[in-house]
Protein backbone atom coordinates (compact mmCIF):
# COMPACT_ATOMS: atom_id res chain seq x y z
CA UNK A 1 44.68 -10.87 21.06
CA UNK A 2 41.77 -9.76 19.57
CA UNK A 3 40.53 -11.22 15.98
CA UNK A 4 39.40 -8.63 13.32
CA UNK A 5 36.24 -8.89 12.01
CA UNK A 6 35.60 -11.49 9.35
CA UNK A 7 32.02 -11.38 8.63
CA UNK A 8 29.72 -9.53 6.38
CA UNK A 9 28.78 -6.03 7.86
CA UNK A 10 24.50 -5.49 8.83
CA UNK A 11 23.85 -3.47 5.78
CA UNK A 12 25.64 -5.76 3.45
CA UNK A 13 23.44 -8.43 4.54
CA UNK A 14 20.38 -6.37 4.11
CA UNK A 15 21.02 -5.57 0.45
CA UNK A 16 21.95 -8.95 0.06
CA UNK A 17 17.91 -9.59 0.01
CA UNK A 18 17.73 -7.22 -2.53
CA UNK A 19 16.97 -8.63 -6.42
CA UNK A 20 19.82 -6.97 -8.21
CA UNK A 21 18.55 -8.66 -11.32
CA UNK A 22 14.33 -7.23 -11.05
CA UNK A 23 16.18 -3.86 -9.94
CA UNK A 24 18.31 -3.55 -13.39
CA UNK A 25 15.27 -4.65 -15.24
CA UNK A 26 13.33 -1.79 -13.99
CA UNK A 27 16.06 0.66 -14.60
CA UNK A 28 16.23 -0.08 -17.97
CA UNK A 29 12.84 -0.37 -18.28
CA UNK A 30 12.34 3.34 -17.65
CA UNK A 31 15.60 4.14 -19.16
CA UNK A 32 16.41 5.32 -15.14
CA UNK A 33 20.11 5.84 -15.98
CA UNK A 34 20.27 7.66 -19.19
CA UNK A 35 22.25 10.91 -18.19
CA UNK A 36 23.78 9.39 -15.11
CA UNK A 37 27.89 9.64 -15.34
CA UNK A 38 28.75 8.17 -12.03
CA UNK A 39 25.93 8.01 -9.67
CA UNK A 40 24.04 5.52 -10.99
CA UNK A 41 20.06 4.59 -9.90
CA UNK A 42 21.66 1.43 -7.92
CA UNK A 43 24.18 3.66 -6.00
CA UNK A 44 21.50 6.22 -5.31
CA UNK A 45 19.09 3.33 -3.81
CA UNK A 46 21.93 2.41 -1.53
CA UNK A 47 22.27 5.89 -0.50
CA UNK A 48 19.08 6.34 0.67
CA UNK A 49 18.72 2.71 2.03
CA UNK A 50 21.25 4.12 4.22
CA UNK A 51 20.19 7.02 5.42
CA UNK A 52 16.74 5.50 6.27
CA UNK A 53 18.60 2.91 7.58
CA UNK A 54 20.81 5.07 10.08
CA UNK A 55 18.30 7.65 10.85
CA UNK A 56 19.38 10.64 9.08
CA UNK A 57 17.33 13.48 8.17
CA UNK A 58 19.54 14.46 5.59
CA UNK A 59 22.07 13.42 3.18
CA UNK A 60 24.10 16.31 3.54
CA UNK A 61 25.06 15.69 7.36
């Protein structure tokens, strides 16, 4: 039988290198989420992390 997978997936291990602490700093620094309701700057990084990541020429597809 075959285990499922335990381990951390690639792109969770990329961000992992990431300084979530600098990052925030910055944000609030330039006030980067003061209208934001759900999306925030952080999410938005990930996003396109992602989609340079995997290649994508656009968000939308």
């Amino acid at each position: 039988m075959a285990a499922m997978f335990q381990n951390k997936y690639v792109f969770s291990h990329l961000t992992a290198f990431l300084n979530r602490t600098l990052f925030n700093n910055s944000v609030r620094k330039y006030d980067g989420n003061r209208y934001v309701k759900h999306f925030t700057c952080w999410n938005q990084m990930l996003a396109m992390m992602f989609g340079q990541l995997s290649n994508r020429e656009s968000l939308r597809t």
